[in-house]
N, C-alpha and C. Protein backbone atom coordinates (compact mmCIF):
# COMPACT_ATOMS: atom_id res chain seq x y z
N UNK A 1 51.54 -6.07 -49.22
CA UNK A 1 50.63 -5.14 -48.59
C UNK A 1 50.59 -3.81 -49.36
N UNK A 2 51.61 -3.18 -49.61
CA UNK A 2 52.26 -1.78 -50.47
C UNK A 2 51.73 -2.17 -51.77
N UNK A 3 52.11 -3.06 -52.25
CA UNK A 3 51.51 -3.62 -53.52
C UNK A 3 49.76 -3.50 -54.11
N UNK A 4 48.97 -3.90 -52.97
CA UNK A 4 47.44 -4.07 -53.05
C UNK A 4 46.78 -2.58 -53.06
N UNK A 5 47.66 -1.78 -51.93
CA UNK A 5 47.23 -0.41 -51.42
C UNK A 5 47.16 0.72 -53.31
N UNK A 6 48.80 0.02 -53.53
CA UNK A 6 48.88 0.69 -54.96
C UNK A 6 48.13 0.38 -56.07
N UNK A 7 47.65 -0.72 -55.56
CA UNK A 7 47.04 -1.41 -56.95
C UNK A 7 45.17 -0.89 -56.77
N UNK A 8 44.83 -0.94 -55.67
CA UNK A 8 43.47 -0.57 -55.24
C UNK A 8 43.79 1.18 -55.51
N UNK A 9 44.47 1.48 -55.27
CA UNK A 9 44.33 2.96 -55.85
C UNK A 9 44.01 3.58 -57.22
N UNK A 10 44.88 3.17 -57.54
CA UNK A 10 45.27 2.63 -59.62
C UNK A 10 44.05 2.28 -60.10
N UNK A 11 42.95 1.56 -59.21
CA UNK A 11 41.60 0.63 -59.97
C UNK A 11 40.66 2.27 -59.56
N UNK A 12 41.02 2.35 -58.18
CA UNK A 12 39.97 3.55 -57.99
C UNK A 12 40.07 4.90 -59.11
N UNK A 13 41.45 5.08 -58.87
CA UNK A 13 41.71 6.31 -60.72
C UNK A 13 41.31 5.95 -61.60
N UNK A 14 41.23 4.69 -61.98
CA UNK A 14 40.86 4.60 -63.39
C UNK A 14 39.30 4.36 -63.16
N UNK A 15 38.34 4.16 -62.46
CA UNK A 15 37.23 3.96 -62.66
C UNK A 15 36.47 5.57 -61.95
N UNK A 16 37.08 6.08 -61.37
CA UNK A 16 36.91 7.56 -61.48
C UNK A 16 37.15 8.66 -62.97
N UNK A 17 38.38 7.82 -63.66
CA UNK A 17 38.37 9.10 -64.68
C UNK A 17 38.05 8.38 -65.81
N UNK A 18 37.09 7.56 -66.05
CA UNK A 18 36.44 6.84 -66.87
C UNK A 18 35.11 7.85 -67.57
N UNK A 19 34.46 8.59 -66.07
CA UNK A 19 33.62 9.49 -66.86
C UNK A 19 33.92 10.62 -65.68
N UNK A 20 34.43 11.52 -65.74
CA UNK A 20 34.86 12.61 -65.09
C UNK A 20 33.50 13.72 -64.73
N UNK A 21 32.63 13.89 -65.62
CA UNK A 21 31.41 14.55 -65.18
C UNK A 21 30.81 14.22 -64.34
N UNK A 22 30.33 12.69 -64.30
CA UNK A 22 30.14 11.73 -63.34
C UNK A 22 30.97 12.04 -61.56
N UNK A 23 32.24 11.88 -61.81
CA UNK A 23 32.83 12.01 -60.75
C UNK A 23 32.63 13.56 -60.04
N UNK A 24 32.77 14.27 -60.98
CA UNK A 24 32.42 15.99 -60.75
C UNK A 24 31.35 15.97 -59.55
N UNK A 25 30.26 15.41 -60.39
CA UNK A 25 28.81 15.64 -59.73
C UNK A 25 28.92 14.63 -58.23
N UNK A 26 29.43 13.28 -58.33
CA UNK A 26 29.90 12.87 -56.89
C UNK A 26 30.56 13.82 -55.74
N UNK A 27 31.88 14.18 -56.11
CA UNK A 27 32.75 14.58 -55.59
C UNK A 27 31.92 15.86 -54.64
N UNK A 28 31.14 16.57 -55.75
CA UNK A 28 30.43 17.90 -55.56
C UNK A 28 29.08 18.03 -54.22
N UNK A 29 28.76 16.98 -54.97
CA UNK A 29 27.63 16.34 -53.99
C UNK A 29 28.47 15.98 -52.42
N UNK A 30 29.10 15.27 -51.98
CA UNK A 30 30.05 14.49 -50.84
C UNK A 30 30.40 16.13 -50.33
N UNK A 31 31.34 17.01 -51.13
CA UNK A 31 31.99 18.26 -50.43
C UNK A 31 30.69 19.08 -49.91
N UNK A 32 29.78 19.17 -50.61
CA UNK A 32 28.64 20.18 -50.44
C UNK A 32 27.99 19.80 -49.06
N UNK A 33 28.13 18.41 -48.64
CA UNK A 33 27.46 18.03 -47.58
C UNK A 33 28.46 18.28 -46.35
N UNK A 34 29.73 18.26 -46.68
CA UNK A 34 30.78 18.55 -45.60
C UNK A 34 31.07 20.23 -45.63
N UNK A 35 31.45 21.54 -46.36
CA UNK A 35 31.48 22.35 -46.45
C UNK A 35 29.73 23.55 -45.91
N UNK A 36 28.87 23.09 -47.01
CA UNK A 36 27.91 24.04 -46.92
C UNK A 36 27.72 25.13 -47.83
N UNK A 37 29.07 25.30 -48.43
CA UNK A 37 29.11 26.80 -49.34
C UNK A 37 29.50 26.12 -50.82
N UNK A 38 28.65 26.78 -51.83
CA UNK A 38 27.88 26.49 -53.21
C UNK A 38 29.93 27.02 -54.05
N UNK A 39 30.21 27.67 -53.68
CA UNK A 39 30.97 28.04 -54.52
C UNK A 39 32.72 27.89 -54.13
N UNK A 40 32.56 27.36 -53.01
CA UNK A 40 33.77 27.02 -51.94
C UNK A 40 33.94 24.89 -52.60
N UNK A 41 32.70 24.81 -52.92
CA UNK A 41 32.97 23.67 -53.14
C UNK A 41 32.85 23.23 -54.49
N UNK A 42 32.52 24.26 -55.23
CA UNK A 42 32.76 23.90 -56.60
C UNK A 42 33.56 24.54 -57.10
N UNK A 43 34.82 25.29 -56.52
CA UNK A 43 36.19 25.53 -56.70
C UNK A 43 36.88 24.09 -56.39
N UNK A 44 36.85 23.27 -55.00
CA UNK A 44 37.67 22.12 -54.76
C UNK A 44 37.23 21.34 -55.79
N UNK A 45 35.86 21.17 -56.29
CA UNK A 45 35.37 19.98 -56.92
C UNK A 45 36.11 20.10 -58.04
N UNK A 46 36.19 21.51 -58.75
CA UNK A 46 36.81 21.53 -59.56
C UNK A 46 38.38 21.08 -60.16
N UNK A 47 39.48 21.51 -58.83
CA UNK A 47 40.30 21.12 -58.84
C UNK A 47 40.96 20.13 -58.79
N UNK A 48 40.00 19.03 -57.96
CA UNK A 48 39.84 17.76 -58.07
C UNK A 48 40.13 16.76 -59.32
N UNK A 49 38.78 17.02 -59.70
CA UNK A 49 38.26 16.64 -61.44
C UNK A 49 39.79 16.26 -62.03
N UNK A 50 39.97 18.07 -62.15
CA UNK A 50 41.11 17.82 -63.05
C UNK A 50 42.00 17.21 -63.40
N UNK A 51 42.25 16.29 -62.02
CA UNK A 51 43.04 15.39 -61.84
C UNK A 51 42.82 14.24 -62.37
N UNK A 52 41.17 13.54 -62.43
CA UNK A 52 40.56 13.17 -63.25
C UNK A 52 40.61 13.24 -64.95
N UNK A 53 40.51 14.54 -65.36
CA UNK A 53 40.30 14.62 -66.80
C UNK A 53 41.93 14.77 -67.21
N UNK A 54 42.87 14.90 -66.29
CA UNK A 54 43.93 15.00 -66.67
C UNK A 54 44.59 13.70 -67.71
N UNK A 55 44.21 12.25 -66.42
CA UNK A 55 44.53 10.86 -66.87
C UNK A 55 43.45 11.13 -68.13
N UNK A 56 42.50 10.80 -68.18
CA UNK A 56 41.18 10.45 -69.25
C UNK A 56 41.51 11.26 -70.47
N UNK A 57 42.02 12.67 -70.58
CA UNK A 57 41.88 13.36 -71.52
C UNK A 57 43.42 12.78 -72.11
N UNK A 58 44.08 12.65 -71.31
CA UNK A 58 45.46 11.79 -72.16
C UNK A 58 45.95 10.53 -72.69
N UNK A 59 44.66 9.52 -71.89
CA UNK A 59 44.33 8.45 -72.62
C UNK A 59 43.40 8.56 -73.76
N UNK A 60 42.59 9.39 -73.88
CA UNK A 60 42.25 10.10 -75.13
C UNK A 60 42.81 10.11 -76.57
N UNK A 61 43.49 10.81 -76.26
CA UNK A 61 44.63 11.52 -76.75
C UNK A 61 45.40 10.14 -77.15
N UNK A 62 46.29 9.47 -76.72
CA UNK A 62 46.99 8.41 -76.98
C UNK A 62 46.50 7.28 -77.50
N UNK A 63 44.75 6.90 -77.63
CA UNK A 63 44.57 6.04 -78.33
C UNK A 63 44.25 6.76 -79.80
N UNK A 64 43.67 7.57 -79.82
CA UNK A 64 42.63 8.33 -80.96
C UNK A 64 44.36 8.79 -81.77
N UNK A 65 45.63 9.17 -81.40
CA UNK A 65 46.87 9.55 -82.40
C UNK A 65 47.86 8.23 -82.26
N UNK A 66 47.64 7.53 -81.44
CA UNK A 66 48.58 5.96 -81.47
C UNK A 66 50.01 6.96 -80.76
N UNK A 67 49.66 7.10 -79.80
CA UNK A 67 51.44 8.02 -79.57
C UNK A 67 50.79 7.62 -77.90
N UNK A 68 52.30 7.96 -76.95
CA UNK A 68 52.51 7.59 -75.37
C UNK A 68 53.01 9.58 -74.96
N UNK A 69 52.25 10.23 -75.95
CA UNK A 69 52.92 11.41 -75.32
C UNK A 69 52.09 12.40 -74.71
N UNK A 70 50.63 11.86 -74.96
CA UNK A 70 49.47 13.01 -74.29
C UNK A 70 49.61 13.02 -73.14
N UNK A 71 49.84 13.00 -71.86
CA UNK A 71 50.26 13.26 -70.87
C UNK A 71 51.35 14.21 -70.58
N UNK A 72 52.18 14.09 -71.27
CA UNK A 72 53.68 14.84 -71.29
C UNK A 72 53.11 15.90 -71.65
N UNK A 73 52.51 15.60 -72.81
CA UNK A 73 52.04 17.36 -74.18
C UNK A 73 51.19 17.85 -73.06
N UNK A 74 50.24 17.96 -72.21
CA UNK A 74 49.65 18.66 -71.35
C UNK A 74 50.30 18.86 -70.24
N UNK A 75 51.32 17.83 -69.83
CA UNK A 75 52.17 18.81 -68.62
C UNK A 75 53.10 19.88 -69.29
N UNK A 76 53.32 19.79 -70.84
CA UNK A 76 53.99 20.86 -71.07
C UNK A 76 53.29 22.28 -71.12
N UNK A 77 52.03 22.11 -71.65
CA UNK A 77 50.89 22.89 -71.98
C UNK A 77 50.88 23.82 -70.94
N UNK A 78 50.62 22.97 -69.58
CA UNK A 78 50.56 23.78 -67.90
C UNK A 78 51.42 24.13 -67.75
N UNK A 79 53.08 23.85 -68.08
CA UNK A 79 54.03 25.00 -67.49
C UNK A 79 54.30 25.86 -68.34
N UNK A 80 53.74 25.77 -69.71
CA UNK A 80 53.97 26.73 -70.66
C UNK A 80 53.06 28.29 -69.92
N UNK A 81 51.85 27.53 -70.00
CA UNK A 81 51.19 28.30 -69.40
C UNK A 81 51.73 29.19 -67.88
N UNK A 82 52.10 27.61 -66.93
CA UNK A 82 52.52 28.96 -66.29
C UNK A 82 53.39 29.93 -66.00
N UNK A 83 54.48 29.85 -66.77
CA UNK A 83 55.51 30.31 -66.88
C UNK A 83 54.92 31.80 -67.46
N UNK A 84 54.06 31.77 -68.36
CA UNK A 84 53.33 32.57 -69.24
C UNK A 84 52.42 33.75 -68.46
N UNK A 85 51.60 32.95 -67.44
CA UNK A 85 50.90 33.78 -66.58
C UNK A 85 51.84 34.61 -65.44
N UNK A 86 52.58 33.64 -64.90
CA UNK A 86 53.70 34.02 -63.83
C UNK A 86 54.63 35.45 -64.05
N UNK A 87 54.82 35.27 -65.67
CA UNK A 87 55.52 36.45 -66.62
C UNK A 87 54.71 37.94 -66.62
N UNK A 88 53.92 37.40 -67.16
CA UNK A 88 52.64 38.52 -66.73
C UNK A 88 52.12 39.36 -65.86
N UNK A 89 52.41 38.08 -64.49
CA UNK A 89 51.79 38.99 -62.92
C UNK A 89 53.18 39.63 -62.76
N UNK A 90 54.55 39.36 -62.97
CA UNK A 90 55.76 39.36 -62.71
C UNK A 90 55.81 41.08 -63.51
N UNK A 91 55.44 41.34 -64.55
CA UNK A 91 55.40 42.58 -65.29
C UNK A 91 54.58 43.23 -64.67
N UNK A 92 53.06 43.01 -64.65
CA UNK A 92 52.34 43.93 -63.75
C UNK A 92 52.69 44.15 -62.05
N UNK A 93 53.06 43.56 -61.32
CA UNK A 93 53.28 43.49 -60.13
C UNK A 93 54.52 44.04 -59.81
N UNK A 94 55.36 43.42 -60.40
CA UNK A 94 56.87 43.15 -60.01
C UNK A 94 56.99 41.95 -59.21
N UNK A 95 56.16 41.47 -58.94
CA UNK A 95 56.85 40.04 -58.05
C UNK A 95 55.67 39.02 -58.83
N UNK A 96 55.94 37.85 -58.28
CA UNK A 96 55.03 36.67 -59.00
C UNK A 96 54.73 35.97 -57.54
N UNK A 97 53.18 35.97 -57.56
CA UNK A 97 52.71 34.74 -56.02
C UNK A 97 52.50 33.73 -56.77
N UNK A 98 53.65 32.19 -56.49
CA UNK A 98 53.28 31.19 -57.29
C UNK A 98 52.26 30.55 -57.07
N UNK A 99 51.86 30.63 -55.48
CA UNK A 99 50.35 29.71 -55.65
C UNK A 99 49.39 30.40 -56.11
N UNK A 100 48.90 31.50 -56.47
CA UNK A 100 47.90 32.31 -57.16
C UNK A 100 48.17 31.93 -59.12
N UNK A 101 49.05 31.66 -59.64
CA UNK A 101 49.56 31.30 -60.57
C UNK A 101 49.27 30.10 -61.00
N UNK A 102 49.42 29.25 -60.01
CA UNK A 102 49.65 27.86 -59.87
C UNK A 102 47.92 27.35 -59.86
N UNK A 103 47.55 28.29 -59.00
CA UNK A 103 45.75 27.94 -58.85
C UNK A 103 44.99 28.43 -60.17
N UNK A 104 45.36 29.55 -60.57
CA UNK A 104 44.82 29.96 -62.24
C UNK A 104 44.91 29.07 -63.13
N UNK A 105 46.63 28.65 -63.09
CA UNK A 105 46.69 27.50 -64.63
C UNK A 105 45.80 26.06 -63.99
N UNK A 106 45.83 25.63 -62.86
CA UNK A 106 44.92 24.54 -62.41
C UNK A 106 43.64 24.52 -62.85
N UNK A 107 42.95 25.74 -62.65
CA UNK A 107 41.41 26.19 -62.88
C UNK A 107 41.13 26.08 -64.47
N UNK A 108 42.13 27.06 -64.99
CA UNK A 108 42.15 27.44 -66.54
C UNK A 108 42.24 26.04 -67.02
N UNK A 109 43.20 24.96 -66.62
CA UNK A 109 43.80 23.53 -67.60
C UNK A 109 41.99 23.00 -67.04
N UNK A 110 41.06 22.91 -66.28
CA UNK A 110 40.02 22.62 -65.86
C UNK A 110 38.93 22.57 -67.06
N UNK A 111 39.12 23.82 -67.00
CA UNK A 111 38.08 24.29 -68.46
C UNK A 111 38.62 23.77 -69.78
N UNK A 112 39.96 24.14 -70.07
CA UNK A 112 40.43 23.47 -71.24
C UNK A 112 40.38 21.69 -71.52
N UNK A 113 40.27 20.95 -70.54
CA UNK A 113 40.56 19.66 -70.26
C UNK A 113 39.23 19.29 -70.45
N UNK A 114 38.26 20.04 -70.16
CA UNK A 114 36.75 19.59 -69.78
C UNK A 114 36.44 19.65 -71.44
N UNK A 115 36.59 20.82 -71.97
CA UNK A 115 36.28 21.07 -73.42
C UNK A 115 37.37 20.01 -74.61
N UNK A 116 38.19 19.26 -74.20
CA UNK A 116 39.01 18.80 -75.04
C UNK A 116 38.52 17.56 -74.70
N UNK A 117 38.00 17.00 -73.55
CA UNK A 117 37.23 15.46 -72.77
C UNK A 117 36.19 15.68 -74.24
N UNK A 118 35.61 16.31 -74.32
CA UNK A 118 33.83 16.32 -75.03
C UNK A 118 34.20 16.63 -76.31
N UNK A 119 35.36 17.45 -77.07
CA UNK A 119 35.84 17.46 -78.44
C UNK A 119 36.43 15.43 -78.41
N UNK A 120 37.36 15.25 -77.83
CA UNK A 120 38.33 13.45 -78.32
C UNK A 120 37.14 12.95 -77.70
N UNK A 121 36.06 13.36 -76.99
CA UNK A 121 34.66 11.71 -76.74
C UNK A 121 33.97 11.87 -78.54
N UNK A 122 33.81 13.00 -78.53
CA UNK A 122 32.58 12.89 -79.94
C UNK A 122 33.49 12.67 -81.13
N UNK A 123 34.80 12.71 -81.37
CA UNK A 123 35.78 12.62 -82.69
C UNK A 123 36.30 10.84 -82.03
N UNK A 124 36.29 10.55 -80.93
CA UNK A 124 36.05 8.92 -81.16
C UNK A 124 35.28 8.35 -81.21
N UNK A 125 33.94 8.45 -80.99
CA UNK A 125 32.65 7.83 -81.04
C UNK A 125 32.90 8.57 -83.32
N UNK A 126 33.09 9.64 -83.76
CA UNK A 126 32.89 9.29 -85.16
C UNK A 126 33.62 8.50 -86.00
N UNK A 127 34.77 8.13 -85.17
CA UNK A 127 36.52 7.70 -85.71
C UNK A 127 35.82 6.65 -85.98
N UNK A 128 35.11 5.65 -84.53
CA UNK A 128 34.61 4.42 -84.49
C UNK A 128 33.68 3.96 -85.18
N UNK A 129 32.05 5.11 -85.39
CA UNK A 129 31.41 4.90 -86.31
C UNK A 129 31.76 4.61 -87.61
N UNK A 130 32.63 5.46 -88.00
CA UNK A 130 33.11 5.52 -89.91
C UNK A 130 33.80 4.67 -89.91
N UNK A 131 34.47 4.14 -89.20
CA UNK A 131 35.72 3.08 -89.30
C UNK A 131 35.54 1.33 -88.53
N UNK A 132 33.76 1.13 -88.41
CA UNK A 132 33.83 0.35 -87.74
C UNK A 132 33.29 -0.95 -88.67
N UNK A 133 33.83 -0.90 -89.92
CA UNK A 133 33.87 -1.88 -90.91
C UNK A 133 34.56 -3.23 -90.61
C-alpha cells in the first residue's frame, strides 16, 4: 500500500519537473482560482516550482557532466547562500529572522534555477545536435 502511495508520488514529480514552466503556469492558474490575489499567488507558485526545477535542473546537470552530484552542488549553493545572507541581516540587524532568510534564498535559488533550467535545456539540445553522429 506505502509502496504504490510512494511510487505514484515519484511518477507525479517526475512528470511535473519534466517541464517546470509548464507546471508554473498550472500550479498558478489552480492557486489564482483558490486565493484571488495576482501576487500572493505568484509568490506560492513560485516557491513551489522550485521544488520542481530543483529535481530537473539537477538531472540536468548530471546527465550533460556524467557526475551524481548536481543535487548536492545546489543544496550546497542554498546554504552557502544562506549562511551568507543570514551573516548579513546578522551585521545589519544584530539578530538573524531565519524564515525571512530562508524565504529570500528560496525565491533567489527560484530565479537562479529558472535561468540555469534554460542555459543546461539549450547547451543540451546543442551537445545533442553536434554530437548526434
Amino acid at each position: 500500500m506505502l509502496n504504490g502511495f510512494v511510487s505514484l508520488l515519484s511518477t507525479l514529480y517526475a512528470v511535473l519537473a519534466v517541464a517546470p514552466y509548464l507546471t508554473f503556469a498550472l500550479f498558478w492558474f489552480i492557486i489564482f482560482l483558490i486565493l484571488k490575489d495576482k501576487k500572493m499567488t505568484t509568490r506560492f507558485t513560485m516557491d513551489i516550482t522550485t521544488l520542481f526545477l530543483l529535481g530537473s535542473v539537477s538531472l540536468m546537470w548530471n546527465k550533460l557532466f556524467h557526475t551524481q552530484f548536481g543535487f548536492w552542488l545546489i543544496v550546497l549553493i542554498l546554504l552557502i547562500a544562506f549562511g551568507i545572507i543570514g551573516g548579513y541581516q546578522n551585521h545589519l540587524k544584530g539578530e538573524t529572522n531565519l524564515i525571512k532568510v530562508g524565504r529570500l534564498v528560496w525565491r533567489l535559488s527560484f530565479v537562479g534555477l529558472s535561468a540555469l533550467y534554460i542555459l543546461l535545456f539549450v547547451v543540451h539540445i546543442g551537445k545533442n545536435y553536434l554530437f548526434s553522429t
